[in-house]
PDB file of N, CA and C in Angstrom:
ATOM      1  N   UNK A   1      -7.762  17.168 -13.487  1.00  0.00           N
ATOM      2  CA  UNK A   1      -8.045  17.832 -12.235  1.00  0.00           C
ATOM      3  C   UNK A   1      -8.045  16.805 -11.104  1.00  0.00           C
ATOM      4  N   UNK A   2      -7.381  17.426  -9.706  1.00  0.00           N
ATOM      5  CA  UNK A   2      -7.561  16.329  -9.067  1.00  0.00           C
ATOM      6  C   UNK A   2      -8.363  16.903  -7.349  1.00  0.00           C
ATOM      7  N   UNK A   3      -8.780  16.550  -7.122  1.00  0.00           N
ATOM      8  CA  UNK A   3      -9.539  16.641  -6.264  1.00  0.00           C
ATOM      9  C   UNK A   3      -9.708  15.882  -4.720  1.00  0.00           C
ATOM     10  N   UNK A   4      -9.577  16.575  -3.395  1.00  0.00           N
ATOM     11  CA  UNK A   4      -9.620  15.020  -2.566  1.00  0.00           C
ATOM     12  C   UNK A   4     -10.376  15.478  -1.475  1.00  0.00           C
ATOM     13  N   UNK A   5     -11.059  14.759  -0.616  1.00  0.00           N
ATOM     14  CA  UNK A   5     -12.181  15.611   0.500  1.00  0.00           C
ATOM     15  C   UNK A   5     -12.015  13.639   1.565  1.00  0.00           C
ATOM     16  N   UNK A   6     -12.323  14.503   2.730  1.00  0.00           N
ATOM     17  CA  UNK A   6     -12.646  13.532   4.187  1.00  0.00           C
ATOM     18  C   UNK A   6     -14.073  13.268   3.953  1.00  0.00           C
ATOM     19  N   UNK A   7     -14.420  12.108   4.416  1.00  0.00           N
ATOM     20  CA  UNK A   7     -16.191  11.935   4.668  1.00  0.00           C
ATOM     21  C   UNK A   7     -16.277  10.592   5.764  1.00  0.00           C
ATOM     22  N   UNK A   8     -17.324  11.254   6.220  1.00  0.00           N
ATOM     23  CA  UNK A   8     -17.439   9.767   7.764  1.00  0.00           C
ATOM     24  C   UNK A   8     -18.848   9.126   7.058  1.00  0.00           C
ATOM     25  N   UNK A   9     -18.312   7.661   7.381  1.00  0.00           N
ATOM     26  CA  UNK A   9     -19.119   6.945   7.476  1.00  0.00           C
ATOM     27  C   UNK A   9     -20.503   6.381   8.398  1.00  0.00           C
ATOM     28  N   UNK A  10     -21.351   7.292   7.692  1.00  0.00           N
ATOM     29  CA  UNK A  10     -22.330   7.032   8.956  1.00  0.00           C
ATOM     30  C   UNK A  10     -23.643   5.855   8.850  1.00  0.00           C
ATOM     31  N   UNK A  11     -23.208   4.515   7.954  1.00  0.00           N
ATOM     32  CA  UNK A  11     -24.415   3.799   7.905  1.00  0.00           C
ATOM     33  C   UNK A  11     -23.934   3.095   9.390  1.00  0.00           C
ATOM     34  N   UNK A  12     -24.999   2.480  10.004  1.00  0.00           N
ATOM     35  CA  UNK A  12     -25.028   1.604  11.110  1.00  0.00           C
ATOM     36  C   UNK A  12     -24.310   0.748  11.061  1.00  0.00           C
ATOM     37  N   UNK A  13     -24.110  -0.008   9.858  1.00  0.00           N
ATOM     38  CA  UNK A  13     -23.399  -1.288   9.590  1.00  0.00           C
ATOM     39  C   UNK A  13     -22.346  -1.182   9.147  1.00  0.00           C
ATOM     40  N   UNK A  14     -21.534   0.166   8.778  1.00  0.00           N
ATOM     41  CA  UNK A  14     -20.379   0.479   7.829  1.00  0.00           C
ATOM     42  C   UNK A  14     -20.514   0.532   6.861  1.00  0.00           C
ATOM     43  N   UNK A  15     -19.259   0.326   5.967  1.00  0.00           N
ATOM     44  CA  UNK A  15     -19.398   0.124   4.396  1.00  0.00           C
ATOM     45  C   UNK A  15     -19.859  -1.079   4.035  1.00  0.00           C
ATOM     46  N   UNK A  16     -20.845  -1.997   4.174  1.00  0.00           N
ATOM     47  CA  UNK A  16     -21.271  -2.963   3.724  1.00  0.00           C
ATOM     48  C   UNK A  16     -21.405  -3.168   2.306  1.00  0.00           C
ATOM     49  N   UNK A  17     -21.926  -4.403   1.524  1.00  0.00           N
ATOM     50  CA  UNK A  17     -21.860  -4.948   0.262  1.00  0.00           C
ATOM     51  C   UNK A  17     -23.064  -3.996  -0.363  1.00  0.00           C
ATOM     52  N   UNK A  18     -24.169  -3.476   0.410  1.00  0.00           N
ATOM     53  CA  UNK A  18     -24.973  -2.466  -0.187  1.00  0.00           C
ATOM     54  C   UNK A  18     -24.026  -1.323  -0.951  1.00  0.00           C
ATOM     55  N   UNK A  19     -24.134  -0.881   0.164  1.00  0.00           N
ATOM     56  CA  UNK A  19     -23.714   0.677  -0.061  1.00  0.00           C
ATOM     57  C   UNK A  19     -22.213   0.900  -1.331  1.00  0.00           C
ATOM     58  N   UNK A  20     -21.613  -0.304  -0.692  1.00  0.00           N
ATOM     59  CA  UNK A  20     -20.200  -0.714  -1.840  1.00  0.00           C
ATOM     60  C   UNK A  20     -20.372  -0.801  -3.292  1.00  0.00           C
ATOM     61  N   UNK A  21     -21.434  -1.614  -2.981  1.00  0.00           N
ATOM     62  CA  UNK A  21     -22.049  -2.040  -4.862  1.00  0.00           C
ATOM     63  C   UNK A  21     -22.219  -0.533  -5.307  1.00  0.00           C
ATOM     64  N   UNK A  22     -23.409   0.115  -4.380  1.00  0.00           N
ATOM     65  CA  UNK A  22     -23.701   1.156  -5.082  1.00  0.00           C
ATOM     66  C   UNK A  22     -22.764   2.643  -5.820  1.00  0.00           C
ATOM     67  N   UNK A  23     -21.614   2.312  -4.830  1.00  0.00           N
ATOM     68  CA  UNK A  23     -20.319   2.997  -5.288  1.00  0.00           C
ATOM     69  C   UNK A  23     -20.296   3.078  -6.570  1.00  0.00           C
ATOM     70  N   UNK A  24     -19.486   1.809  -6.709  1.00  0.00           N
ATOM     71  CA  UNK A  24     -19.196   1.291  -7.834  1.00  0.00           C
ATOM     72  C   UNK A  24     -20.034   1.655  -8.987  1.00  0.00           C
ATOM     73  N   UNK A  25     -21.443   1.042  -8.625  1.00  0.00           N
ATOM     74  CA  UNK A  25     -22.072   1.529 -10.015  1.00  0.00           C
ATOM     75  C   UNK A  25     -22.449   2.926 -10.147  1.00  0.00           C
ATOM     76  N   UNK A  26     -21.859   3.802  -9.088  1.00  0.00           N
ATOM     77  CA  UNK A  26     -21.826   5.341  -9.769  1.00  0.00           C
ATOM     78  C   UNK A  26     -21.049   6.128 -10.715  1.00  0.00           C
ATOM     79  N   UNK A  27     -19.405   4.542 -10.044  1.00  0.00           N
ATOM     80  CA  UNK A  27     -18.294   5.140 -10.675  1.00  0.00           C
ATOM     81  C   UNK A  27     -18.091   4.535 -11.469  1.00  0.00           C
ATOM     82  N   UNK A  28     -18.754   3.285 -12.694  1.00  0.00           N
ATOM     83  CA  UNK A  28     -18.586   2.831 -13.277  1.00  0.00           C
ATOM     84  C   UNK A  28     -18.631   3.314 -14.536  1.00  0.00           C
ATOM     85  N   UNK A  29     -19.392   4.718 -14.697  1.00  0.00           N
ATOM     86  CA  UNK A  29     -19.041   5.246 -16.420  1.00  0.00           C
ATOM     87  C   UNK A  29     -18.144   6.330 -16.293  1.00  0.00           C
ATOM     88  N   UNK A  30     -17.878   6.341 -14.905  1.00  0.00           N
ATOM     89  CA  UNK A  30     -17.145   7.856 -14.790  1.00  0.00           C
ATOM     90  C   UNK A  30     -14.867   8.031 -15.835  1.00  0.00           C
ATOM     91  N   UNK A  31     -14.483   8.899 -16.155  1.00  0.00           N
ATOM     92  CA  UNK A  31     -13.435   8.292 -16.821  1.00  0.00           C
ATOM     93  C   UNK A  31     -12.000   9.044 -15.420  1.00  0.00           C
ATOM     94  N   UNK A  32     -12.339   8.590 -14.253  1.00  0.00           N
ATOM     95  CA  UNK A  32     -11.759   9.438 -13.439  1.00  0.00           C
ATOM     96  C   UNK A  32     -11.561   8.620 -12.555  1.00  0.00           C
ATOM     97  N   UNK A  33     -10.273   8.504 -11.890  1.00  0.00           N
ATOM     98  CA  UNK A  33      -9.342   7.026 -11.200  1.00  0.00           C
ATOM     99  C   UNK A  33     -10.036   7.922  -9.908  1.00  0.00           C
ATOM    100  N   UNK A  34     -10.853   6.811  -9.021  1.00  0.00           N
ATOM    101  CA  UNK A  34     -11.095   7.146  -7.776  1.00  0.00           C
ATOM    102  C   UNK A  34     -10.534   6.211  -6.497  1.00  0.00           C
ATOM    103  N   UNK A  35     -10.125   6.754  -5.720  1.00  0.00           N
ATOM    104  CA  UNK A  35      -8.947   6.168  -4.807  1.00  0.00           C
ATOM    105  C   UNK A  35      -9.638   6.083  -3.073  1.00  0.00           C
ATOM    106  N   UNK A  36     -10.149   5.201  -1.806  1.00  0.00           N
ATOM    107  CA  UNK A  36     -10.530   5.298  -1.167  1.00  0.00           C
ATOM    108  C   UNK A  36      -9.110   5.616  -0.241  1.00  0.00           C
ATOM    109  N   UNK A  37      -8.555   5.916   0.754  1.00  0.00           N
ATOM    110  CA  UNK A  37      -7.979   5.634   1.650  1.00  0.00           C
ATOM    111  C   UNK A  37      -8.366   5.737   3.209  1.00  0.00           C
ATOM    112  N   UNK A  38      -8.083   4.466   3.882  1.00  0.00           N
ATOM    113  CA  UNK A  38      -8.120   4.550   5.305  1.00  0.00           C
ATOM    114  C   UNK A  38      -7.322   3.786   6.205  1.00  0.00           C
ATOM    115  N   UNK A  39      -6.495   4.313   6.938  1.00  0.00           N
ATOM    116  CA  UNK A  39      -5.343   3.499   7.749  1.00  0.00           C
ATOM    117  C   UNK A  39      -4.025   3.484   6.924  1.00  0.00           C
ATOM    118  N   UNK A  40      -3.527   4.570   6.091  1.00  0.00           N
ATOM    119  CA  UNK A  40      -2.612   3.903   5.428  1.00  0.00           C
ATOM    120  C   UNK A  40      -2.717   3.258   4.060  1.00  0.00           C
ATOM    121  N   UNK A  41      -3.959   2.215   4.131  1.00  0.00           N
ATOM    122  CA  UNK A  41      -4.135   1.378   2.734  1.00  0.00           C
ATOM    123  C   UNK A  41      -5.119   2.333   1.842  1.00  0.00           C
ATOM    124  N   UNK A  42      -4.412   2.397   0.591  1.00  0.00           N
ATOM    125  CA  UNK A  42      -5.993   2.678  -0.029  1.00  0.00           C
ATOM    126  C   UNK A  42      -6.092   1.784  -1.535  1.00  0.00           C
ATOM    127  N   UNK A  43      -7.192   1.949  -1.600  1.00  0.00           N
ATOM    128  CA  UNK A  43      -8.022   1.105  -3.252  1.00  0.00           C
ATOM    129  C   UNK A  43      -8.687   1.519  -4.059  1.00  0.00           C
ATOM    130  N   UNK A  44      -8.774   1.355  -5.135  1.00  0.00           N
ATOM    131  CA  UNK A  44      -9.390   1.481  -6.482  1.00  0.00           C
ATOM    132  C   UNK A  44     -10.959   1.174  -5.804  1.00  0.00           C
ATOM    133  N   UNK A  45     -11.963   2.756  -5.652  1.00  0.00           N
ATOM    134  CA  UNK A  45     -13.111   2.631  -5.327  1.00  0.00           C
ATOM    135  C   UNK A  45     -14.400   2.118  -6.535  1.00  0.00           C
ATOM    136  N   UNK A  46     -13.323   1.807  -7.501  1.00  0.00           N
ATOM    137  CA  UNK A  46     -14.308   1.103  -8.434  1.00  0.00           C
ATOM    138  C   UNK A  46     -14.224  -0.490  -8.554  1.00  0.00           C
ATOM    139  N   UNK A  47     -13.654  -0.980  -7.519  1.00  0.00           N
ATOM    140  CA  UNK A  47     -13.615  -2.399  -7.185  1.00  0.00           C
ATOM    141  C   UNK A  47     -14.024  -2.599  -5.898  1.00  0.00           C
ATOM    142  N   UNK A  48     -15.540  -3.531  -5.904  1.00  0.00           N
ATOM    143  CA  UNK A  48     -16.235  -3.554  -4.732  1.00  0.00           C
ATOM    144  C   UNK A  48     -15.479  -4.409  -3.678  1.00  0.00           C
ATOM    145  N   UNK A  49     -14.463  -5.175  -4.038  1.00  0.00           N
ATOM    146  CA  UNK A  49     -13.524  -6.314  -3.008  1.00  0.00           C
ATOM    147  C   UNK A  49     -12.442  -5.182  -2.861  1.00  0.00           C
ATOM    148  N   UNK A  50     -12.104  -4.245  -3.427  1.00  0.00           N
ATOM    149  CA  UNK A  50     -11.060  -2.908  -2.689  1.00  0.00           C
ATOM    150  C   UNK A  50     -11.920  -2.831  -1.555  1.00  0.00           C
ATOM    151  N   UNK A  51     -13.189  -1.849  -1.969  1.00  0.00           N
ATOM    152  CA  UNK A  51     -13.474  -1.359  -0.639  1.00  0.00           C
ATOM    153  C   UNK A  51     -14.119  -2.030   0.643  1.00  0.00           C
ATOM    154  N   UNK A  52     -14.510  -3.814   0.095  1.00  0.00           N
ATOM    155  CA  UNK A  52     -14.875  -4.191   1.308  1.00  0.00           C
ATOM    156  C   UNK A  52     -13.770  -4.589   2.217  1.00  0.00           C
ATOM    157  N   UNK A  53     -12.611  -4.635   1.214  1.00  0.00           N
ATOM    158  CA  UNK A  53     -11.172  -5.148   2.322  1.00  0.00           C
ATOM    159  C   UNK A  53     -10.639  -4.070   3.469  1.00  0.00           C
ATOM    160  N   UNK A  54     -11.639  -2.753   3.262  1.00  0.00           N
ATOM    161  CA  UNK A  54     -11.410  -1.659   4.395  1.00  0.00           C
ATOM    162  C   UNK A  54     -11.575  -1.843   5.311  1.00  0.00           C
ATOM    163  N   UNK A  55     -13.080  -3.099   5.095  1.00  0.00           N
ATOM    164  CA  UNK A  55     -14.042  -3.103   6.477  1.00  0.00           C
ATOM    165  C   UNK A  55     -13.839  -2.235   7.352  1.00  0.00           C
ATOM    166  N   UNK A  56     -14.762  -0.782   6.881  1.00  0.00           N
ATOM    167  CA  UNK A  56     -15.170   0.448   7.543  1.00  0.00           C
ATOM    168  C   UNK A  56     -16.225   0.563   7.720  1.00  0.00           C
ATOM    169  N   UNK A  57     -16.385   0.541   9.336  1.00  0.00           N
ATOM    170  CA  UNK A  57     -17.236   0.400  10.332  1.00  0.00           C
ATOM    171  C   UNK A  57     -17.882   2.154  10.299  1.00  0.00           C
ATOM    172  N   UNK A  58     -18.436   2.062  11.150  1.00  0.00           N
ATOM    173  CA  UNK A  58     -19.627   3.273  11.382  1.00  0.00           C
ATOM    174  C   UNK A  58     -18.987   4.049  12.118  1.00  0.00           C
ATOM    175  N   UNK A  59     -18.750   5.373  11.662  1.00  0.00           N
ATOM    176  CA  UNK A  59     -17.596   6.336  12.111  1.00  0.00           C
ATOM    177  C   UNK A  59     -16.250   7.158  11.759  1.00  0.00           C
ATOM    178  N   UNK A  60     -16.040   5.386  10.940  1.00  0.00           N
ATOM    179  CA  UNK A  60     -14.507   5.557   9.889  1.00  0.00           C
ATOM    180  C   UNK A  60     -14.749   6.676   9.083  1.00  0.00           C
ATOM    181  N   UNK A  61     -13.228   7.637   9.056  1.00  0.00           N
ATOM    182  CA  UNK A  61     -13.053   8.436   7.975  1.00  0.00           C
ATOM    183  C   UNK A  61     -12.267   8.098   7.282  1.00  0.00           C
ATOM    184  N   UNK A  62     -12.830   8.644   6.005  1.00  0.00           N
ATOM    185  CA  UNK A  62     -11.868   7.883   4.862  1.00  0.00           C
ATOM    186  C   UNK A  62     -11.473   8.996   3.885  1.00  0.00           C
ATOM    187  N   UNK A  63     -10.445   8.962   3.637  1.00  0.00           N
ATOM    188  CA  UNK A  63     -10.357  10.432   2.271  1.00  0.00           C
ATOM    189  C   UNK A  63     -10.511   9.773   1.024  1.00  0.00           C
ATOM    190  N   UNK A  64     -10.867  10.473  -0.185  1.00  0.00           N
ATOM    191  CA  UNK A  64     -11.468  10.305  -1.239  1.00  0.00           C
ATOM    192  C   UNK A  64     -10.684  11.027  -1.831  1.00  0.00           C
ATOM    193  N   UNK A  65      -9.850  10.233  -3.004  1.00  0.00           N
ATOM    194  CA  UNK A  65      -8.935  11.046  -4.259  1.00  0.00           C
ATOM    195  C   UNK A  65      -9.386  11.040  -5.202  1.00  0.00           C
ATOM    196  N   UNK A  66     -10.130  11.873  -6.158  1.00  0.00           N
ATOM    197  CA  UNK A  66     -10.412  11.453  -7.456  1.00  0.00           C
ATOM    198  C   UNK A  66      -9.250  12.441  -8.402  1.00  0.00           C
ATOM    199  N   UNK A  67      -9.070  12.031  -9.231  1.00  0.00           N
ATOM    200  CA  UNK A  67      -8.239  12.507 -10.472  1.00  0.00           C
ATOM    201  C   UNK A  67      -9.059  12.326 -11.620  1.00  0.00           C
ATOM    202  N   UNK A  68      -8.935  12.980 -12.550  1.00  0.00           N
ATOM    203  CA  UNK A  68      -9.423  13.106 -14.142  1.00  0.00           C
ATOM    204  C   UNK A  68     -10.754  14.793 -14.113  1.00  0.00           C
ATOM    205  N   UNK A  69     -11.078  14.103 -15.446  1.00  0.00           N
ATOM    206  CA  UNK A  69     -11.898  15.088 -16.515  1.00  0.00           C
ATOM    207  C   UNK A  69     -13.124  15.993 -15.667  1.00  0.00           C
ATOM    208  N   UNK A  70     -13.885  14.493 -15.168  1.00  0.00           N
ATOM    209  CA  UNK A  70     -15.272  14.869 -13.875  1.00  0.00           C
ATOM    210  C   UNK A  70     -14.790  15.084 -12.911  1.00  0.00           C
ATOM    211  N   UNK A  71     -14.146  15.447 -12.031  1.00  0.00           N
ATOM    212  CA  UNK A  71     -13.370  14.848 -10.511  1.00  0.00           C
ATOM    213  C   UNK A  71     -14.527  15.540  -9.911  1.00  0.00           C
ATOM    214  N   UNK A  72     -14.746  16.902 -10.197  1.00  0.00           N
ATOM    215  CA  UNK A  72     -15.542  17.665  -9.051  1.00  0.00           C
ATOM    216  C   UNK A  72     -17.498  17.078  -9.280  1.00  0.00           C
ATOM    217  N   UNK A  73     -17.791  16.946 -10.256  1.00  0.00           N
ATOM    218  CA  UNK A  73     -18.757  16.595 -10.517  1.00  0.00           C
ATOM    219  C   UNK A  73     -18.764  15.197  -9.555  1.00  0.00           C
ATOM    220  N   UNK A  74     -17.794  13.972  -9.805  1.00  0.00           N
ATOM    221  CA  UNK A  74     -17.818  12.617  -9.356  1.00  0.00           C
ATOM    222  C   UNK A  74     -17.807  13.093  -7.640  1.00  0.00           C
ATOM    223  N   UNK A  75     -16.921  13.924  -7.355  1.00  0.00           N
ATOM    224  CA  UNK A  75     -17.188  14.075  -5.912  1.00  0.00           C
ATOM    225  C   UNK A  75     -18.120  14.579  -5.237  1.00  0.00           C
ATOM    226  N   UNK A  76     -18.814  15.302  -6.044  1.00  0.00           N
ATOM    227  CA  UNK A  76     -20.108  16.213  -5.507  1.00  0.00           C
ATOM    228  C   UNK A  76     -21.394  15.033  -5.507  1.00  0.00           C
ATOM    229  N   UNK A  77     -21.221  14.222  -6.489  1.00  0.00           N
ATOM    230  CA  UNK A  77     -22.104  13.102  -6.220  1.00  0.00           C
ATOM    231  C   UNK A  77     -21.998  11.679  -5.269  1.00  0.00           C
ATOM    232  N   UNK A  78     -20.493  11.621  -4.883  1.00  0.00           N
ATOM    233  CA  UNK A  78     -20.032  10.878  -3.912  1.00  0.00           C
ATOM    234  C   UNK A  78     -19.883  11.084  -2.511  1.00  0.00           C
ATOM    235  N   UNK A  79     -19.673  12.571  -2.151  1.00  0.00           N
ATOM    236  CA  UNK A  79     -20.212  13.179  -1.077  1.00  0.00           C
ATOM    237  C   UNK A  79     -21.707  13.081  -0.613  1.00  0.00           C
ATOM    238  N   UNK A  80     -22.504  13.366  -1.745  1.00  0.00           N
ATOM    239  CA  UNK A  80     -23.877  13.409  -1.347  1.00  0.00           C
ATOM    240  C   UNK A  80     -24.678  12.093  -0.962  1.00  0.00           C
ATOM    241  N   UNK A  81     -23.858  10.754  -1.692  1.00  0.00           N
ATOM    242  CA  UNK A  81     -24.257   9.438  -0.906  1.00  0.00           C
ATOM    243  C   UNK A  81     -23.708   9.475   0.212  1.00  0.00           C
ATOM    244  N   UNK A  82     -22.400   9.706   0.732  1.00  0.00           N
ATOM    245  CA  UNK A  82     -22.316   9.293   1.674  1.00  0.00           C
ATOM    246  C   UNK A  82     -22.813  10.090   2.753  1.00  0.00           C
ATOM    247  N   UNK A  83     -23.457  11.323   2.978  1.00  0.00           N
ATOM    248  CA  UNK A  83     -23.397  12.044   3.347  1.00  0.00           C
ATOM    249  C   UNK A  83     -25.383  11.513   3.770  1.00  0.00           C
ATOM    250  N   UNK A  84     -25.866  10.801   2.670  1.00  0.00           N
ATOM    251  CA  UNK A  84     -27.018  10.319   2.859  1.00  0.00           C
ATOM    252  C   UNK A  84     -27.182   8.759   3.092  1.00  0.00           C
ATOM    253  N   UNK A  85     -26.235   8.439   3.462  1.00  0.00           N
ATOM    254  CA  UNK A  85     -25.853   6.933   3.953  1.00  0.00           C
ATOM    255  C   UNK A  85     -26.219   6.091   3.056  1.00  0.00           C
ATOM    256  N   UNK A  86     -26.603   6.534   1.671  1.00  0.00           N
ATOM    257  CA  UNK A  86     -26.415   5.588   0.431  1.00  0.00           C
ATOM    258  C   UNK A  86     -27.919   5.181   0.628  1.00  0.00           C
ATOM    259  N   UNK A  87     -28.730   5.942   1.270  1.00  0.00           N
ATOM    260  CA  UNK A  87     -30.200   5.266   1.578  1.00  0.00           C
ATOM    261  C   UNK A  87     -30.662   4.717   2.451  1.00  0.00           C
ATOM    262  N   UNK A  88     -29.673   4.532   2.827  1.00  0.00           N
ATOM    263  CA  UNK A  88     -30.351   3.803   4.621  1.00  0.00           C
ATOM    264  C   UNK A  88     -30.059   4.490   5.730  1.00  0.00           C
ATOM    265  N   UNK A  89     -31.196   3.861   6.469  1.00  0.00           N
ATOM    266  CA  UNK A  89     -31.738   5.259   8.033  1.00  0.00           C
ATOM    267  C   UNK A  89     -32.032   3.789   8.934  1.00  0.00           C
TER     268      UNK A  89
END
């Protein structure tokens, strides 16, 4: 199944090394290729040096591809961080 949705980045600081790590270790047991894109480039969102090479600032939209088994599950939980700025206010 493949799945793909827009989401803005709304921490203050962007996608920083926080919020990045925490990606990662959501998508790290998942068995489902997740893909960031913004500007053209996109990366393997399970490599935290993919997504810091976005350097996406506060505002950036980025679309989100997931493919495989979980897709909707992985996105429903990847929406909801970003959507909660991964914890920070």
């Amino acid at each position: 199944m493949k799945v793909v949705t827009t989401v803005k980045i709304k921490n203050n600081l962007g996608l920083h090394i926080r919020p990045a790590a925490s990606i990662v270790k959501m998508l790290k047991n998942t068995k489902c290729d997740v893909t960031f894109t913004y500007k053209k480039e996109s990366v393997n969102a399970k490599s935290i040096m993919g997504i810091l090479m976005l350097a996406l600032k506060k505002n950036s939209m980025i679309t989100i591809t997931i493919n495989g088994p979980d897709a909707d599950k992985v996105m429903d939980e990847l929406t909801i961080a970003f959507e909660n700025s991964f914890g920070e206010k």
